[in-house]
PDB file of N, CA and C in Angstrom:
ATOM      1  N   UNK A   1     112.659  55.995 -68.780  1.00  0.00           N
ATOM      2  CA  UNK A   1     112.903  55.306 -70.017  1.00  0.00           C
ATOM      3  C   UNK A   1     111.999  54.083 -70.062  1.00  0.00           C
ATOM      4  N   UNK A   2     110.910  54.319 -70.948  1.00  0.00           N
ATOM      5  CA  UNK A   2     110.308  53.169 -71.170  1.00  0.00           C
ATOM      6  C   UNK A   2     110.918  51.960 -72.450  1.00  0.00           C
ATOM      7  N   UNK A   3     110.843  50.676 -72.240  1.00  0.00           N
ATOM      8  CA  UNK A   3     111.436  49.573 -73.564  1.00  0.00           C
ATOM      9  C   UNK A   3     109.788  48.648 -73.613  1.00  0.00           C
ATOM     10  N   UNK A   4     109.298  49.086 -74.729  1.00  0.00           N
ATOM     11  CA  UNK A   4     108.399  47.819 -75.128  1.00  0.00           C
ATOM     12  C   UNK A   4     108.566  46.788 -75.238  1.00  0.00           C
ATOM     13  N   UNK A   5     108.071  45.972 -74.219  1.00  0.00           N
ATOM     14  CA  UNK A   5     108.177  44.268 -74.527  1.00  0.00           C
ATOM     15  C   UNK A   5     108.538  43.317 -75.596  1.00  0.00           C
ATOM     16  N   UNK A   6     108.171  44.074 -77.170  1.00  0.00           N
ATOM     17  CA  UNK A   6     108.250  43.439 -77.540  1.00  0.00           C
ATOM     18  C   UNK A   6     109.717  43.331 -78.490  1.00  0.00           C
ATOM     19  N   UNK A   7     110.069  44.563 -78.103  1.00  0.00           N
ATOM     20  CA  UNK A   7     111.696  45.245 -78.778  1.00  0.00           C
ATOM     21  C   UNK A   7     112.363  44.504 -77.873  1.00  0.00           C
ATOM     22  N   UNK A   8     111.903  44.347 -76.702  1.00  0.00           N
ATOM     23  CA  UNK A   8     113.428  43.495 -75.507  1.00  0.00           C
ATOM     24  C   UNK A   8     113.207  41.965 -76.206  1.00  0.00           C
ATOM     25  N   UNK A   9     112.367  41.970 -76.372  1.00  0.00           N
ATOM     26  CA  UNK A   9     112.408  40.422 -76.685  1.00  0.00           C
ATOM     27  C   UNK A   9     113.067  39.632 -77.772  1.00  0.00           C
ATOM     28  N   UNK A  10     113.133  40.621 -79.023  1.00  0.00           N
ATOM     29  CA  UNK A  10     113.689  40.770 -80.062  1.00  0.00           C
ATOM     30  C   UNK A  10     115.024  40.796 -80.010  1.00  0.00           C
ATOM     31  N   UNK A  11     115.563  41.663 -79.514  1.00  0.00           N
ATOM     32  CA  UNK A  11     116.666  41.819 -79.120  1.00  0.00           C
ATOM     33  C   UNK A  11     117.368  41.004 -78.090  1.00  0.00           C
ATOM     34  N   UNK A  12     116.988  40.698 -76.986  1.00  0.00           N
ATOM     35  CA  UNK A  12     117.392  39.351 -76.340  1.00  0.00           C
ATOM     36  C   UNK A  12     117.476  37.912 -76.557  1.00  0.00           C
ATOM     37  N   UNK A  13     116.617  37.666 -78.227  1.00  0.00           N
ATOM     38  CA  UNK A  13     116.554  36.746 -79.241  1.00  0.00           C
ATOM     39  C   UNK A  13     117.640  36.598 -80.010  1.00  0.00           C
ATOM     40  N   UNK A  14     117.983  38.004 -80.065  1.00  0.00           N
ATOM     41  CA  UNK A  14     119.099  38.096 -81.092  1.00  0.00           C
ATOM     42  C   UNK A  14     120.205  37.630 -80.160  1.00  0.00           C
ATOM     43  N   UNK A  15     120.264  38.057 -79.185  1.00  0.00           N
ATOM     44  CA  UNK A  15     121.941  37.902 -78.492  1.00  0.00           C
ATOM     45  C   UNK A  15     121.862  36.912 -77.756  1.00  0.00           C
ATOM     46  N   UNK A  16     120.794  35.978 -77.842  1.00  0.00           N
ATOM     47  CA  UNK A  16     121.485  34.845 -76.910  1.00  0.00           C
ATOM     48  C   UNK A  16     121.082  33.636 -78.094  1.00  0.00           C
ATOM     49  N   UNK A  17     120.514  34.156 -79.536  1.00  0.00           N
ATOM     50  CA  UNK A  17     120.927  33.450 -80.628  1.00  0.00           C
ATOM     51  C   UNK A  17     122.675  33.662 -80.771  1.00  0.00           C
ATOM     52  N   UNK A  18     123.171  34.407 -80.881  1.00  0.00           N
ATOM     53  CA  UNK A  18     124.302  34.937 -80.528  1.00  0.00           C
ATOM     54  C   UNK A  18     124.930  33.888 -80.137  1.00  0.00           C
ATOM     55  N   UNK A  19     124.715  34.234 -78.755  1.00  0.00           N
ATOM     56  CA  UNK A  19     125.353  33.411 -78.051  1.00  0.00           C
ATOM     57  C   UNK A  19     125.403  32.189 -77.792  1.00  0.00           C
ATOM     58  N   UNK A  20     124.399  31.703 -77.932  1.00  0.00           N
ATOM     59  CA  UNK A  20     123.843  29.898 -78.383  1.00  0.00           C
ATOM     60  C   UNK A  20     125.014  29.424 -79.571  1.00  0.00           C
ATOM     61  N   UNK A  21     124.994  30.165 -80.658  1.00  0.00           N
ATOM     62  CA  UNK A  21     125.771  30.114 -81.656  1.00  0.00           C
ATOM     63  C   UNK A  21     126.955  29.954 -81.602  1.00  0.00           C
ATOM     64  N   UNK A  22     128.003  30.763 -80.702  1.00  0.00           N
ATOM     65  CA  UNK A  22     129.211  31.093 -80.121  1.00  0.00           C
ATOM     66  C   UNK A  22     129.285  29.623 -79.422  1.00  0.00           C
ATOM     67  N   UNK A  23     128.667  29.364 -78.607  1.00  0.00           N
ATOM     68  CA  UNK A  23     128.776  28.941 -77.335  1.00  0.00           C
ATOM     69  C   UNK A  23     128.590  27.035 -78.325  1.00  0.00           C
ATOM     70  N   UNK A  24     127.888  26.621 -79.354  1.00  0.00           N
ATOM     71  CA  UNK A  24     128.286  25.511 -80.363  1.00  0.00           C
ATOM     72  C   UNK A  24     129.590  25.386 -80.563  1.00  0.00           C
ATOM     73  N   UNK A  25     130.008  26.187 -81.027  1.00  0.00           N
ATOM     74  CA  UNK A  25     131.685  26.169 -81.272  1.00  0.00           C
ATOM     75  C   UNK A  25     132.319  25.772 -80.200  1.00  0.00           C
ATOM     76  N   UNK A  26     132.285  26.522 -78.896  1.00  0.00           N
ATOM     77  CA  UNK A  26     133.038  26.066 -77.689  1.00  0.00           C
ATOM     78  C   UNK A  26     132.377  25.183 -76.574  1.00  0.00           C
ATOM     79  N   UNK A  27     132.028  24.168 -77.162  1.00  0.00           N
ATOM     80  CA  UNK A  27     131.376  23.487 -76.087  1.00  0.00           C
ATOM     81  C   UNK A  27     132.090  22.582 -75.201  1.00  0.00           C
ATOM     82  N   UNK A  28     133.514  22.596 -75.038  1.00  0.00           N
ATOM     83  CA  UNK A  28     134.769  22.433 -74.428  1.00  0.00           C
ATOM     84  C   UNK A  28     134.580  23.346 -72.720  1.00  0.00           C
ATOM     85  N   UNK A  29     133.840  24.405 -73.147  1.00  0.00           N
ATOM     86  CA  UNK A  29     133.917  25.017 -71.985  1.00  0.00           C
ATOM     87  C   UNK A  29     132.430  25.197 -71.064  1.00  0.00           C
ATOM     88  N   UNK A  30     132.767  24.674 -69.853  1.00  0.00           N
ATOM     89  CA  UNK A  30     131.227  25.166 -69.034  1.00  0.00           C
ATOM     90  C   UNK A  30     129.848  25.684 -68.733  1.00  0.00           C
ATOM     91  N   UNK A  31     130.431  26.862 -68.974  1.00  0.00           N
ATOM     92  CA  UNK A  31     129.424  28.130 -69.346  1.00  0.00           C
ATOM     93  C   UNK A  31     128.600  27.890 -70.622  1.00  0.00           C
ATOM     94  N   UNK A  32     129.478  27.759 -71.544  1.00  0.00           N
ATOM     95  CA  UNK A  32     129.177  26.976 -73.282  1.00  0.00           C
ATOM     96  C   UNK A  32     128.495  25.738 -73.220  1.00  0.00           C
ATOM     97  N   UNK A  33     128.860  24.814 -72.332  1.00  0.00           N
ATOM     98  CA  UNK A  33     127.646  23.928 -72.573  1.00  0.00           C
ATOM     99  C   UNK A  33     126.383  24.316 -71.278  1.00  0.00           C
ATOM    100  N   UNK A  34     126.527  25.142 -70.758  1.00  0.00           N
ATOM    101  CA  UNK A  34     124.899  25.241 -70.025  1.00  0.00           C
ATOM    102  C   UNK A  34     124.545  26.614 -70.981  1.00  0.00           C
ATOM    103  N   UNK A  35     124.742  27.001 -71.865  1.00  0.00           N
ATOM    104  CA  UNK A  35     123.969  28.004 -72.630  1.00  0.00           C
ATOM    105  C   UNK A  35     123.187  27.210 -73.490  1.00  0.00           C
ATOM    106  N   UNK A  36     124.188  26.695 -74.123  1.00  0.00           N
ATOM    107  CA  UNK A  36     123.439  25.430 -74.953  1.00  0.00           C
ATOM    108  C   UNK A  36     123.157  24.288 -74.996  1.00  0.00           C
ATOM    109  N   UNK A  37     122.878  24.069 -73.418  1.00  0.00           N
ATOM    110  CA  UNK A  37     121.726  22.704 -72.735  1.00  0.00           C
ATOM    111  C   UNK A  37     120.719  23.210 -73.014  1.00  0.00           C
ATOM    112  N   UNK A  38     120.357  23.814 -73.030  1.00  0.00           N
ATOM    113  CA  UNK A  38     118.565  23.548 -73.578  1.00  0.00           C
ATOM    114  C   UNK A  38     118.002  22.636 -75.005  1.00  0.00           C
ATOM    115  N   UNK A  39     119.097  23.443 -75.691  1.00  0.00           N
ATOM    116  CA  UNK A  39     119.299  22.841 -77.719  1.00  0.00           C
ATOM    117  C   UNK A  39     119.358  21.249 -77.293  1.00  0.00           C
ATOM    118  N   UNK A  40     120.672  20.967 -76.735  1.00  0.00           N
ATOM    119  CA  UNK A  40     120.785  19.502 -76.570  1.00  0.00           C
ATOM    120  C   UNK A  40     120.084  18.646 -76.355  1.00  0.00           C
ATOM    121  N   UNK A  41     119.488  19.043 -74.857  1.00  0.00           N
ATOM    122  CA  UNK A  41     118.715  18.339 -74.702  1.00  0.00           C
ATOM    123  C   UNK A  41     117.261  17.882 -75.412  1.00  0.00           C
ATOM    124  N   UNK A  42     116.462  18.981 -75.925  1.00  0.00           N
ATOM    125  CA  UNK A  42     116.106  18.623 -77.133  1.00  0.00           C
ATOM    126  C   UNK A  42     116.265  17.780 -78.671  1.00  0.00           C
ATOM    127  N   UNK A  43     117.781  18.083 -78.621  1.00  0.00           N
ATOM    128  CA  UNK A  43     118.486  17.427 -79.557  1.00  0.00           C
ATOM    129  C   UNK A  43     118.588  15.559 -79.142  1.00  0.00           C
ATOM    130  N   UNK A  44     119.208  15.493 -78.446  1.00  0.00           N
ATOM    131  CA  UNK A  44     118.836  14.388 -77.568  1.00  0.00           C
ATOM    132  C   UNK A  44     117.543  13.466 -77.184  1.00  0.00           C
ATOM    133  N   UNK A  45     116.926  14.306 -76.966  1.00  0.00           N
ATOM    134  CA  UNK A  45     115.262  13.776 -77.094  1.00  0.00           C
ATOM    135  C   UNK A  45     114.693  13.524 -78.867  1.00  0.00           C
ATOM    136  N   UNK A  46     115.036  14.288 -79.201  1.00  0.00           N
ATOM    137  CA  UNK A  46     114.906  13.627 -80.711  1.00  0.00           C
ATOM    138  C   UNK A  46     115.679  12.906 -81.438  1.00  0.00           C
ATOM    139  N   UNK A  47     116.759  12.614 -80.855  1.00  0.00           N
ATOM    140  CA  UNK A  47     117.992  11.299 -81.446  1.00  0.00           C
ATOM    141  C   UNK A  47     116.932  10.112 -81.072  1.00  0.00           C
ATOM    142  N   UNK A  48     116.335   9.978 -79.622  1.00  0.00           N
ATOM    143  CA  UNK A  48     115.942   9.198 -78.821  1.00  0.00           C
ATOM    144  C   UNK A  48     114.925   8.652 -79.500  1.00  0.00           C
ATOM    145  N   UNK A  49     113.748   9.231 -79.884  1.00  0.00           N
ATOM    146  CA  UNK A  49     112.772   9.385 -80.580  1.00  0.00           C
ATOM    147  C   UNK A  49     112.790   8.974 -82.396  1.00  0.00           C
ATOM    148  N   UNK A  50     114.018   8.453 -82.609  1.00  0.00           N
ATOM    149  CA  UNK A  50     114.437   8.992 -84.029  1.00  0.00           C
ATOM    150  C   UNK A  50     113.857   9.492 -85.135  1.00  0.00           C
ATOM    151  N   UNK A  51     113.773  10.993 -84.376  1.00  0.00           N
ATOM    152  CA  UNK A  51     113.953  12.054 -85.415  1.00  0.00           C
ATOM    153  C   UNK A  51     114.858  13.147 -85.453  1.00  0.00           C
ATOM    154  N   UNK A  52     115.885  12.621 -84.740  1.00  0.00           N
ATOM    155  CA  UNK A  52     117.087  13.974 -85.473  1.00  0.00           C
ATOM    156  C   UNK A  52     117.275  14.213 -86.471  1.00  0.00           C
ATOM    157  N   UNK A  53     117.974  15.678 -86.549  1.00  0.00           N
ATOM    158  CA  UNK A  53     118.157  16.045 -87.378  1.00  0.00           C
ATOM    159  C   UNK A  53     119.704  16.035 -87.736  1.00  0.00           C
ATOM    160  N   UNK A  54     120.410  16.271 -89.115  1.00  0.00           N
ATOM    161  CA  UNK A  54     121.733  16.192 -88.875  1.00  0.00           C
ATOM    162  C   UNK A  54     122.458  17.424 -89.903  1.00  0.00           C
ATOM    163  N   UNK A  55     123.412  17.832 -89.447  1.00  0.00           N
ATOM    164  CA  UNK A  55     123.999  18.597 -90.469  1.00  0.00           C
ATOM    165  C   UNK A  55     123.719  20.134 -89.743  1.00  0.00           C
ATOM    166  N   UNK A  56     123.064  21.048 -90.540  1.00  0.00           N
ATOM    167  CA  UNK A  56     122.708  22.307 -90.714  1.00  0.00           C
ATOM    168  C   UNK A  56     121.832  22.138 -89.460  1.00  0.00           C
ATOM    169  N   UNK A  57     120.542  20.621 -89.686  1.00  0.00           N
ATOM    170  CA  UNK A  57     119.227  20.788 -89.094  1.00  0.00           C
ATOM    171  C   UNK A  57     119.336  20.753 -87.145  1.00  0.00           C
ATOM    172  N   UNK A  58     120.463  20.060 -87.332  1.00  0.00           N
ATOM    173  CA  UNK A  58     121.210  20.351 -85.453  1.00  0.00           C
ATOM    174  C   UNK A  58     121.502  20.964 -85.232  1.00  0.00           C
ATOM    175  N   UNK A  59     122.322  22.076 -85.730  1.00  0.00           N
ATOM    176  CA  UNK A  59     122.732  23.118 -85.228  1.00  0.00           C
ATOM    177  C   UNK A  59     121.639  24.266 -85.445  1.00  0.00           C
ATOM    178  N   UNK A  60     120.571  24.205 -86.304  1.00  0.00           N
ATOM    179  CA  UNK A  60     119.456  25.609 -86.046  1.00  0.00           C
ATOM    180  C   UNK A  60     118.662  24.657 -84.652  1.00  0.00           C
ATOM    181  N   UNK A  61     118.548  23.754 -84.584  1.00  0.00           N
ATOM    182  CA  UNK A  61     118.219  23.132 -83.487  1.00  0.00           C
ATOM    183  C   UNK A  61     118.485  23.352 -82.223  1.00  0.00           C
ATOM    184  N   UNK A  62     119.633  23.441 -82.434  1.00  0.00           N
ATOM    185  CA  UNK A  62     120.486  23.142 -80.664  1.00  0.00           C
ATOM    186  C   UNK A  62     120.436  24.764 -80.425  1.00  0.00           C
ATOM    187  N   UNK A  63     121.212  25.353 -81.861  1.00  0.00           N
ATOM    188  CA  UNK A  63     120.959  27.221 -81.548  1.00  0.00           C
ATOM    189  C   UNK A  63     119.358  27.850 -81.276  1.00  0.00           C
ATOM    190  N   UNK A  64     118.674  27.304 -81.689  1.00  0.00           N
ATOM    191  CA  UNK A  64     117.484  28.150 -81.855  1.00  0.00           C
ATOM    192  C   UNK A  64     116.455  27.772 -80.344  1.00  0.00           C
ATOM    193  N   UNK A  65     116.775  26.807 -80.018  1.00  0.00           N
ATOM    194  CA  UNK A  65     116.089  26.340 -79.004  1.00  0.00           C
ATOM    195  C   UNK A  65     116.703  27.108 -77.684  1.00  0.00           C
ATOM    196  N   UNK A  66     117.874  27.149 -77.472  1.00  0.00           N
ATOM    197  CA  UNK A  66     118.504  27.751 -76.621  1.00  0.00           C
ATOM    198  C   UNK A  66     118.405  28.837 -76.400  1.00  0.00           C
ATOM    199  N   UNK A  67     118.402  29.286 -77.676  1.00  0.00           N
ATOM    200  CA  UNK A  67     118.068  30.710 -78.089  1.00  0.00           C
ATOM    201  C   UNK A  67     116.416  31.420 -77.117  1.00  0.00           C
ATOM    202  N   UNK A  68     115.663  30.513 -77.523  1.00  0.00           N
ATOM    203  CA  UNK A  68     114.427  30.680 -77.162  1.00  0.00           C
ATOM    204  C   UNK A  68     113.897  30.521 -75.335  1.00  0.00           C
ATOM    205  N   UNK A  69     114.941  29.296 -75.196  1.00  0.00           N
ATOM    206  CA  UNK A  69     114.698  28.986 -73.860  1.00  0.00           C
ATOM    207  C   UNK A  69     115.148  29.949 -72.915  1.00  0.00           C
ATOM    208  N   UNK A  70     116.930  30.489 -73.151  1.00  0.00           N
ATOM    209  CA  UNK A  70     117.055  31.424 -72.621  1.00  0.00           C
ATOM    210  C   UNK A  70     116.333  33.173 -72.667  1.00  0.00           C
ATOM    211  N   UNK A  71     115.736  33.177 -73.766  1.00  0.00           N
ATOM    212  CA  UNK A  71     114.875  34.800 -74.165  1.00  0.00           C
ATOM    213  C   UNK A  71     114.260  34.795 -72.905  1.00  0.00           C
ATOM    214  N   UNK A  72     112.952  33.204 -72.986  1.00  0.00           N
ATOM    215  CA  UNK A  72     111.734  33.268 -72.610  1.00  0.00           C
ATOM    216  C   UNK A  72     112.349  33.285 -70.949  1.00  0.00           C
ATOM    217  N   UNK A  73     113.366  32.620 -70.097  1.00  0.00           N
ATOM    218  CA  UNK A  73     113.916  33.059 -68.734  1.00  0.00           C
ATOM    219  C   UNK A  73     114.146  34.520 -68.673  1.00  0.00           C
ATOM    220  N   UNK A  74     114.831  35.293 -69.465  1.00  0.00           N
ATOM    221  CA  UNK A  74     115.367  36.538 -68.809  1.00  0.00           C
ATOM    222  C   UNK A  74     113.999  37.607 -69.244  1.00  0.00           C
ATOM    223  N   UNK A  75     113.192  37.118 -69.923  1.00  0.00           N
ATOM    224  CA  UNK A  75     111.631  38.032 -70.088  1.00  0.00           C
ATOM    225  C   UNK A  75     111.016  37.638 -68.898  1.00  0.00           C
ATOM    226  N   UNK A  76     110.763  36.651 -68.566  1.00  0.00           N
ATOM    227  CA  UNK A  76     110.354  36.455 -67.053  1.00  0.00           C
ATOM    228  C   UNK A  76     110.567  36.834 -66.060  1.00  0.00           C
ATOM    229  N   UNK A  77     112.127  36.579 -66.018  1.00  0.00           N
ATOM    230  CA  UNK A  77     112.536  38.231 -64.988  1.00  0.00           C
ATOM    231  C   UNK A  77     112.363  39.151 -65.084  1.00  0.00           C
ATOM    232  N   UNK A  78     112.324  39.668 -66.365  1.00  0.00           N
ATOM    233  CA  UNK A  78     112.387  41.201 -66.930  1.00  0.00           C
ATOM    234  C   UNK A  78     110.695  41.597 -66.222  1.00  0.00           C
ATOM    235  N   UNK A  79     109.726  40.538 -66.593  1.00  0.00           N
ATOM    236  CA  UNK A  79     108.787  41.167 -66.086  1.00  0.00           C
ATOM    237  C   UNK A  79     108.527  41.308 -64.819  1.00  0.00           C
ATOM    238  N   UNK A  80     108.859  40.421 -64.214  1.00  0.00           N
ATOM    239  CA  UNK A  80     109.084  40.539 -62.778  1.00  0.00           C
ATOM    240  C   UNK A  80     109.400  41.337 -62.004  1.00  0.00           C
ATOM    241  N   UNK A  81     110.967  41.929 -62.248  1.00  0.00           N
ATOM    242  CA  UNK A  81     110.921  43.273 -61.646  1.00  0.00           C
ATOM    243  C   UNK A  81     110.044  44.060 -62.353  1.00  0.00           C
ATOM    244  N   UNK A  82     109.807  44.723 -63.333  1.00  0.00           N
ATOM    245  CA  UNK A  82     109.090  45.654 -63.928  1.00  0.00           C
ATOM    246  C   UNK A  82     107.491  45.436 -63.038  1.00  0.00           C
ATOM    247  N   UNK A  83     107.014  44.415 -62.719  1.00  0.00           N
ATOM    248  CA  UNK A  83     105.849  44.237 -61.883  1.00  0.00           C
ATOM    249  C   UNK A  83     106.473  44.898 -60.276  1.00  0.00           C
ATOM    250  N   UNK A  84     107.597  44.391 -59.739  1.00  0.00           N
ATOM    251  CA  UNK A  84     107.975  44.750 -58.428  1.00  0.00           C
ATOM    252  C   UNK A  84     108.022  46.228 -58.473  1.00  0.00           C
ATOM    253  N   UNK A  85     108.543  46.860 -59.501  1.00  0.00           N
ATOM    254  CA  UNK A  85     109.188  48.216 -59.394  1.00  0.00           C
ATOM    255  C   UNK A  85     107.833  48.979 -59.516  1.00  0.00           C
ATOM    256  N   UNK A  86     106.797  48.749 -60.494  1.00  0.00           N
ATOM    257  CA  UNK A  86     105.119  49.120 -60.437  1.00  0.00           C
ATOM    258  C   UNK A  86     104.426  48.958 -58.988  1.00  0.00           C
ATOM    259  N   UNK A  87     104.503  47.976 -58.584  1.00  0.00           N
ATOM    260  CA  UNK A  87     103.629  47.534 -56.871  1.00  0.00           C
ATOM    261  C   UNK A  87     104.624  48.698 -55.637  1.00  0.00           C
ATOM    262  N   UNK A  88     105.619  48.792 -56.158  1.00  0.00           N
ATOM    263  CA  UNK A  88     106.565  49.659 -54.841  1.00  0.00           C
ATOM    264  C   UNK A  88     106.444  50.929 -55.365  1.00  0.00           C
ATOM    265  N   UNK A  89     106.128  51.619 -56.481  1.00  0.00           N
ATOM    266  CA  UNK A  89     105.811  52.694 -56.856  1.00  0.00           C
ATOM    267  C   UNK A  89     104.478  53.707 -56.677  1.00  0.00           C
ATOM    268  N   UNK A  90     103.772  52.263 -56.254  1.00  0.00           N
ATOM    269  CA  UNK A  90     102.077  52.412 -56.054  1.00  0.00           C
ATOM    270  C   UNK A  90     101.940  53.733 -55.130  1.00  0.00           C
ATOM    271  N   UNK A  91     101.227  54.279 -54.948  1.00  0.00           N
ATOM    272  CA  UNK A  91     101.226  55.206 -53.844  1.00  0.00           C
ATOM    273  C   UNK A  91     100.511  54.734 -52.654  1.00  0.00           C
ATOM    274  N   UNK A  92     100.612  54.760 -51.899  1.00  0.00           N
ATOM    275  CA  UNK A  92      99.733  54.289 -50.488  1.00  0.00           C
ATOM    276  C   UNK A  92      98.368  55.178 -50.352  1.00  0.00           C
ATOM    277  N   UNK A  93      97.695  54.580 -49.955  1.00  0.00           N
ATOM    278  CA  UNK A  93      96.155  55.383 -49.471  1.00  0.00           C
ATOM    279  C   UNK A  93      96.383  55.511 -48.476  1.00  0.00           C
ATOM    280  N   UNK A  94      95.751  56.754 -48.062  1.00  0.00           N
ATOM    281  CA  UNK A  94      95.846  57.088 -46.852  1.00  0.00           C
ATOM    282  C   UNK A  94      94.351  57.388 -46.434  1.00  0.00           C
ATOM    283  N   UNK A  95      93.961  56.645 -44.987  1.00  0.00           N
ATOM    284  CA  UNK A  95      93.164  56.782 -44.787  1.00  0.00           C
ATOM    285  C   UNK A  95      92.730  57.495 -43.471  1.00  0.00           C
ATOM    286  N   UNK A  96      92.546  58.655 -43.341  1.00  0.00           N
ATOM    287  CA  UNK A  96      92.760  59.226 -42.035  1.00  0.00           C
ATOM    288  C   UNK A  96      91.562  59.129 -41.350  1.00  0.00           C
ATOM    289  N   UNK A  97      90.651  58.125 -41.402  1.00  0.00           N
ATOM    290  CA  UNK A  97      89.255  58.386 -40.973  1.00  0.00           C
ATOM    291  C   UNK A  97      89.667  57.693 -39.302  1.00  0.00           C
ATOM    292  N   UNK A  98      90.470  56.935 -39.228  1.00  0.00           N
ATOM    293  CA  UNK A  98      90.570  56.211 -38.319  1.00  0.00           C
ATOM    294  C   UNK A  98      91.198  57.124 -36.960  1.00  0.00           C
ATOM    295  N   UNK A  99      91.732  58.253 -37.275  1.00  0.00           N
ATOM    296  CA  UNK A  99      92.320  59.038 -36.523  1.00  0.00           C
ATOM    297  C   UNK A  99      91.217  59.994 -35.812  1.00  0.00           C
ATOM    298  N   UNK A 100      90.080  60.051 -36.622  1.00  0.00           N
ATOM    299  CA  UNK A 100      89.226  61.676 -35.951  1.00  0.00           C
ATOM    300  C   UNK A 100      87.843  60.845 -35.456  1.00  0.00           C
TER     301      UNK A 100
END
């Protein structure tokens, strides 16, 4: 089963927009705020800076960034193994000259 890069990516955009999204609402809980530490902290850096945003413009903020930060981690892995599983698949040369 092959997945083109660029369909996982899409799709892993979508669900951890998702979840970035979800995870605004409950930021009471743990997990919920390290999904959406990435947004914040951004968010944060631009309070700092003053240029936040407020309303609507924080929350595509805090979601979309998170969103992105987490894609661009689990594509990194993704390629990673997909490189490991290619290099261990390799076939070995065999070189029998050394034997005769």
């Amino acid at each position: 089963m092959k997945i083109r890069l660029r369909y996982l990516a899409t799709a892993l955009f979508i669900v951890t927009g998702i979840a970035a999204a979800v995870a605004l609402t409950h930021m009471n809980d743990l997990l919920a705020f390290i999904v959406i530490g990435p947004g914040y902290l951004v968010q944060s850096w631009l309070f700092v800076t003053h240029r936040a945003l407020g309303g609507v413009g924080y929350q595509v903020t805090m979601v979309g960034v998170s969103a992105l930060v987490w894609t661009l981690i689990i594509l990194r892995l993704a390629i990673a193994v997909r490189r490991l599983r290619r290099f261990l698949r390799r076939p070995v040369p065999s070189n029998k000259q050394w034997m005769t």
